[in-house]
Protein backbone atom coordinates (compact mmCIF):
# COMPACT_ATOMS: atom_id res chain seq x y z
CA UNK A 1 81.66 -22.56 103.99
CA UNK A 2 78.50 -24.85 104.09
CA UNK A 3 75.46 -24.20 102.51
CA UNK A 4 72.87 -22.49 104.36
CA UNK A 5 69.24 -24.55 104.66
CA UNK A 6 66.73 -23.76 102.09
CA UNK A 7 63.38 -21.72 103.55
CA UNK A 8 60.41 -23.74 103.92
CA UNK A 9 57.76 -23.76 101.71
CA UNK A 10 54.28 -25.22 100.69
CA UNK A 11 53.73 -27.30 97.86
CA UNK A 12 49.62 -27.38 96.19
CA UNK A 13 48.62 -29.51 93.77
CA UNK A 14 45.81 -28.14 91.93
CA UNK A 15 43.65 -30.23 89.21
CA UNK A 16 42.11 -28.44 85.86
CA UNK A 17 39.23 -26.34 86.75
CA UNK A 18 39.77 -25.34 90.35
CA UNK A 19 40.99 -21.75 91.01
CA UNK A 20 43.36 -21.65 94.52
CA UNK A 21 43.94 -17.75 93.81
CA UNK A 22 41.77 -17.15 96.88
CA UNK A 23 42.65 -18.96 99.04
CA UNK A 24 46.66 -18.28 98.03
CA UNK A 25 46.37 -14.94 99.22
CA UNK A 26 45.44 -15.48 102.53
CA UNK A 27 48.30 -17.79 102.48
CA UNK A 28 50.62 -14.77 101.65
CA UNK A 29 49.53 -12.63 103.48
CA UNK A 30 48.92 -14.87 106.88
CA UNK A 31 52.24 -16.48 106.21
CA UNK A 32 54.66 -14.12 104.63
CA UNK A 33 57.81 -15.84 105.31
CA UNK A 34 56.63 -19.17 104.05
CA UNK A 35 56.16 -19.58 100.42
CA UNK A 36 53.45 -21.05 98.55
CA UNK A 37 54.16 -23.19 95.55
CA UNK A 38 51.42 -24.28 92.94
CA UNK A 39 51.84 -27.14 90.72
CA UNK A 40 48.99 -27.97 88.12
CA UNK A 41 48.54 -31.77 87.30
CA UNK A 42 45.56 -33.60 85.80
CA UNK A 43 42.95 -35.19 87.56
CA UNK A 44 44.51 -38.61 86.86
CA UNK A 45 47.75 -37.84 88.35
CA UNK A 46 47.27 -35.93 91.44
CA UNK A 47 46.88 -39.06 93.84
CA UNK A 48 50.42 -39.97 92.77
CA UNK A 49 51.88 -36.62 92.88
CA UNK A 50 50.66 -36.48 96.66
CA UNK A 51 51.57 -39.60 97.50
CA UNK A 52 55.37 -39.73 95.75
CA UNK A 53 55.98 -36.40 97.67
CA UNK A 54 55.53 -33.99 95.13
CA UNK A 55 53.13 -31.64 96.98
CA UNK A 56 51.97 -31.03 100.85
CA UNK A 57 48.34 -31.62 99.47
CA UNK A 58 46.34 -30.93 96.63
CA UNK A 59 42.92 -29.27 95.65
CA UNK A 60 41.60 -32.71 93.62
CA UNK A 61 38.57 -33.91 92.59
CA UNK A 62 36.81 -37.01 94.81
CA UNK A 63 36.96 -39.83 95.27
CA UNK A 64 40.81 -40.13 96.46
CA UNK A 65 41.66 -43.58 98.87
CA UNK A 66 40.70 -42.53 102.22
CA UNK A 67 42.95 -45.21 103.25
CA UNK A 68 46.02 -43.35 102.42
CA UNK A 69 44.31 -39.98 102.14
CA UNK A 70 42.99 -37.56 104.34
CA UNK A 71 40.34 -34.90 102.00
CA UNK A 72 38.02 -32.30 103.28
CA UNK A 73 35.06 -31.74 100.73
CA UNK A 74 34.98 -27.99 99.71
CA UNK A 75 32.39 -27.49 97.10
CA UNK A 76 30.28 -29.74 94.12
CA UNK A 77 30.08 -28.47 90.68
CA UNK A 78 26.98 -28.34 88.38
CA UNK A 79 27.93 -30.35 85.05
CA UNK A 80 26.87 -28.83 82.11
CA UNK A 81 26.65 -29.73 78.13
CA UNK A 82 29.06 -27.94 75.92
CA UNK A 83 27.45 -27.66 72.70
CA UNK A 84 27.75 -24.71 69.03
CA UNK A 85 25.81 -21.61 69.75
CA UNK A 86 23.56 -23.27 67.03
CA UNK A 87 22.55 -25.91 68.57
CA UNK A 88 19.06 -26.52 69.84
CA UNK A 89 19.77 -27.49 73.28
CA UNK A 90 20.76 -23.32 73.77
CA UNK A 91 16.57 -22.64 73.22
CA UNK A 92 16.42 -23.60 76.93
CA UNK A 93 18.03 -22.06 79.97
CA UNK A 94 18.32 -26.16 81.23
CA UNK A 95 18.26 -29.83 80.26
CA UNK A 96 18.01 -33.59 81.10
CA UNK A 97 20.02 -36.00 80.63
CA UNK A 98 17.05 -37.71 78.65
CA UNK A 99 17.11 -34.43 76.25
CA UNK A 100 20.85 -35.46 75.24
CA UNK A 101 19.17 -39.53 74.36
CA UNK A 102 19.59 -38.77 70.75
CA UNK A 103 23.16 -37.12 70.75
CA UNK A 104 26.42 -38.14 70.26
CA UNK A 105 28.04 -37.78 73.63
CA UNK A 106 31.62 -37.14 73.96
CA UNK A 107 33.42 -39.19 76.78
CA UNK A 108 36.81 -38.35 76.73
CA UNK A 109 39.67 -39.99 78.43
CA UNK A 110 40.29 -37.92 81.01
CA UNK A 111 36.87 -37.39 82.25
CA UNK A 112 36.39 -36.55 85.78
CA UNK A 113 32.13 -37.23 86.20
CA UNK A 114 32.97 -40.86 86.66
CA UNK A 115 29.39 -42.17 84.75
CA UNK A 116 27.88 -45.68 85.93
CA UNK A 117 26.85 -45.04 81.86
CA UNK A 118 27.44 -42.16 80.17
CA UNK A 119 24.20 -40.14 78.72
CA UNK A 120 23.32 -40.37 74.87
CA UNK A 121 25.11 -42.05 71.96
CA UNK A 122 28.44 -43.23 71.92
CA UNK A 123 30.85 -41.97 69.59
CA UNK A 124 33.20 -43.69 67.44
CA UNK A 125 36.31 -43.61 69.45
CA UNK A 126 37.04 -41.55 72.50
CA UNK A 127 39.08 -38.31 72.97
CA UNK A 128 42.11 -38.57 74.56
CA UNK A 129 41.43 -35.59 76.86
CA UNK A 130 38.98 -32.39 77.13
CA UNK A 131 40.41 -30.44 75.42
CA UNK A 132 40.35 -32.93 72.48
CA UNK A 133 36.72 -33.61 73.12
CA UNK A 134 36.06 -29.20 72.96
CA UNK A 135 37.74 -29.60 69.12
CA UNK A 136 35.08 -32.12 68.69
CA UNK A 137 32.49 -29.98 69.62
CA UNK A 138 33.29 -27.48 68.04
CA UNK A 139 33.26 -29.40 64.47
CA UNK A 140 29.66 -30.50 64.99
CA UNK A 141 30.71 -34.24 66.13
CA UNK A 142 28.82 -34.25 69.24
CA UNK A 143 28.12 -32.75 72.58
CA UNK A 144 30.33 -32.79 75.84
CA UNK A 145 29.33 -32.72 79.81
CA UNK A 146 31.74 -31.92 81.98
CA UNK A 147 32.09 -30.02 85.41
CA UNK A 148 30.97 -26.04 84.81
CA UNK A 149 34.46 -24.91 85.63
CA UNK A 150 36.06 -27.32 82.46
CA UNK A 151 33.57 -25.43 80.36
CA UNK A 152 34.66 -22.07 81.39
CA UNK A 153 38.30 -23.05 81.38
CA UNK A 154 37.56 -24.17 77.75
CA UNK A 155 35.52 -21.38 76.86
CA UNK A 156 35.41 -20.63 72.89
CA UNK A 157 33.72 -18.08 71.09
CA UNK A 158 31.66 -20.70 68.84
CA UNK A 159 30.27 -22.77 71.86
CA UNK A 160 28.42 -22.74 74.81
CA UNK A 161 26.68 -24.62 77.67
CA UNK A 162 23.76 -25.08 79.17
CA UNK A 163 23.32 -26.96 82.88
CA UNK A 164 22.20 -30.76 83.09
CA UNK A 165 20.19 -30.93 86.18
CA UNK A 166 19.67 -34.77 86.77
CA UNK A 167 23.55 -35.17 85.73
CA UNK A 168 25.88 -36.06 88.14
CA UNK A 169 27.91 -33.42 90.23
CA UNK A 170 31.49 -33.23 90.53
CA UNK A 171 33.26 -32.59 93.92
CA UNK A 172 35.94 -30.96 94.84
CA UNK A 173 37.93 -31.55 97.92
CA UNK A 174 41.51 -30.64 100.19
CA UNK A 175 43.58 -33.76 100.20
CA UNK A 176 46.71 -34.56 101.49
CA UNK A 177 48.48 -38.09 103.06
CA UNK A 178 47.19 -38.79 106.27
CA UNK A 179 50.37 -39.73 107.41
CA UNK A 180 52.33 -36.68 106.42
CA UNK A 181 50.27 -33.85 108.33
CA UNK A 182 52.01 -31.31 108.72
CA UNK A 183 52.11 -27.64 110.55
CA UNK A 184 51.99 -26.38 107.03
CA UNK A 185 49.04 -28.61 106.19
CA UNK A 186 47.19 -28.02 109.10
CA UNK A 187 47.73 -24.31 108.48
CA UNK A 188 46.34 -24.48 104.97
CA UNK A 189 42.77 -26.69 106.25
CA UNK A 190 42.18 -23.43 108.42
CA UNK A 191 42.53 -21.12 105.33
CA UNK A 192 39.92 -23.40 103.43
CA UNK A 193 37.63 -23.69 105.92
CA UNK A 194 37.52 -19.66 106.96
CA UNK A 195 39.59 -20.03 110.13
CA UNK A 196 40.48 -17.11 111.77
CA UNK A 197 44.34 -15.99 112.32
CA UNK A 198 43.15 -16.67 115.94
CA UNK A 199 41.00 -19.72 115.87
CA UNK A 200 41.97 -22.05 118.49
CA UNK A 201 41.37 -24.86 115.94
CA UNK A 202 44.04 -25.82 113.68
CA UNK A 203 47.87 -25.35 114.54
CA UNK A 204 47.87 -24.36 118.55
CA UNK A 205 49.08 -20.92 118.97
CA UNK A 206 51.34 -19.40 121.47
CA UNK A 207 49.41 -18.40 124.49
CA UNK A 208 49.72 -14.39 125.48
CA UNK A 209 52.21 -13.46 128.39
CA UNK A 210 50.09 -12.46 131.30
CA UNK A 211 50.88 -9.90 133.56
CA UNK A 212 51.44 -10.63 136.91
CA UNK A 213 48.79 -8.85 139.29
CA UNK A 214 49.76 -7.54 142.51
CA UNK A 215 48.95 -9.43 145.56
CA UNK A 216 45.57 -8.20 147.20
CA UNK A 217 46.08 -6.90 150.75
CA UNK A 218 43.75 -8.29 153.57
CA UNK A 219 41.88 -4.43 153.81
CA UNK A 220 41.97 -0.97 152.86
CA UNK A 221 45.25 0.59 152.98
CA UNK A 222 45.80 3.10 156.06
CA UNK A 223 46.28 6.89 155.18
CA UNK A 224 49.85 7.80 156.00
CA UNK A 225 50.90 8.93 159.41
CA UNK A 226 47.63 7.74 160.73
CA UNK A 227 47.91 4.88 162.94
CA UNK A 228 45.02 2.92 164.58
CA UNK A 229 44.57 5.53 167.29
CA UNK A 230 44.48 7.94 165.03
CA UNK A 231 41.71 6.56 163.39
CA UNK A 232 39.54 6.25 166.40
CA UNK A 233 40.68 9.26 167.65
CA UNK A 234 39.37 11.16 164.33
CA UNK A 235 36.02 9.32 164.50
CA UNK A 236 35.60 10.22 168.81
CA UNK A 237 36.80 13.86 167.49
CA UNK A 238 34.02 13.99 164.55
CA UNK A 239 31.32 12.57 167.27
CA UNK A 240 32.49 15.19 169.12
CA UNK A 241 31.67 17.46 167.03
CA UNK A 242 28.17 16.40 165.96
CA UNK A 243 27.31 16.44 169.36
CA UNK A 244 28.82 20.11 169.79
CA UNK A 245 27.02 21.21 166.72
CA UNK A 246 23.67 20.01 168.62
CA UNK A 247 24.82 22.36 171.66
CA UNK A 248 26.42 25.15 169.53
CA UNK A 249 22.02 25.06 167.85
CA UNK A 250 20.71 25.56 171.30
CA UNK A 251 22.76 27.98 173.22
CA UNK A 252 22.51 30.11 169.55
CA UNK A 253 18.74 29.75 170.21
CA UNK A 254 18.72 31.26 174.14
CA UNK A 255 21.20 33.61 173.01
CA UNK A 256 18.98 35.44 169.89
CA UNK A 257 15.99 35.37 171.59
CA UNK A 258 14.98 38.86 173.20
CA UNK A 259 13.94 39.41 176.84
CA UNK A 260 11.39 40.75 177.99
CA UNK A 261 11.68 43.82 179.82
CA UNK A 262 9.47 44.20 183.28
């Protein structure tokens, strides 16, 4: 007895900070039979996860080599300082990056803004990763600026952030191998992008059977039992009667008048 073939399915690649949920359960619920299967990796390792096979494509943060990789841009994230409740950056509702000049700024390993030079004072030695960097924050070391959603996914009670408006953004984006575009792939770009089950973009779909229309006859059909004859016959017989009507008025007019009697 051999083995029967697995079921398809779709592999996403999701980086730290991006929430697929959404666009999941379209997946699901467009494409029941075909199952969806998430696998989180850092933002460092997602070009190699895509390209060694690991997943169909991946919801990473830019840039990726557009040589080897096709990405559609979805959204750019505000960065933000994580700082303690206490701190005096949380008396306003925003900041600059020249309000952080005098702080010790936290650049952590892993860190996905990609500075040209990072904003305020260096620390002693770098975090290995974000979350290592939060600790820091947390024990008064320095500050941190990261994307909005790597605040939120290392929300504590004890900190907070505020919004860095001349700080560089962080973009998010659909990649996948260019060479390895699949059905499944192409299926998943309309999702993102708010296709339609019917969009004619994306994966063609089957066109509908069309019924076959019955050939159109060259006039109007003849009433049965009535042959050409017939027909002129019927139209002498109603002219016919038209005209009698016209006699039937005047002899009814002699006839009810009275005569005179001498």
């Amino acid at each position: 007895m051999t083995d029967s073939p697995e079921p398809p399915s779709f592999r996403l690649a999701y980086v730290p900070g991006v929430t697929p949920a959404k666009w999941v359960r379209i997946w699901h619920e467009r494409l029941p039979d075909i199952p969806l299967e998430l696998l989180q990796v850092s933002a460092a390792e997602a070009s190699d996860v895509l390209r060694d096979g690991g997943a169909d494509a991946g919801l990473v943060r830019l840039p990726v080599d557009r040589t080897v990789f096709s990405a559609i841009p979805l959204y750019s994230e505000t960065s933000v300082v994580v700082v303690p409740k206490d701190h005096v950056v949380t008396a306003a509702e925003e900041v600059t990056l020249e309000d952080l000049a005098d702080e010790v700024v936290l650049h952590p390993l892993d860190d996905v803004i990609g500075w040209d030079r990072p904003p305020g004072e260096a620390a002693f030695e770098r975090p290995a990763t974000t979350a290592d960097a939060i600790e820091l924050v947390a024990a008064n070391i320095g500050v941190l600026v990261v994307p909005q959603s790597l605040a939120r996914l290392h929300h504590r009670r004890d900190l907070t952030y505020r919004p860095v408006t001349d700080a560089p953004q962080s973009d998010i984006a659909l990649s996948w191998l260019e060479d390895a575009t699949t059905d499944m792939v192409e299926d998943f770009i309309g999702i993102v992008r708010g296709r339609t089950v019917n969009s004619s973009r994306g994966r063609t779909q089957p066109e509908p059977e069309r019924r076959q229309r019955p050939e159109k006859s060259g006039g109007r059909k003849p009433a049965a039992g009535a042959g050409k004859g017939g027909a002129r016959g019927s139209s002498g017989a109603a002219k016919g009667f038209r005209s009698g009507s016209g006699n039937a008025k005047g002899a009814g007019a002699r006839r009810g008048k009275p005569k005179r009697r001498g």
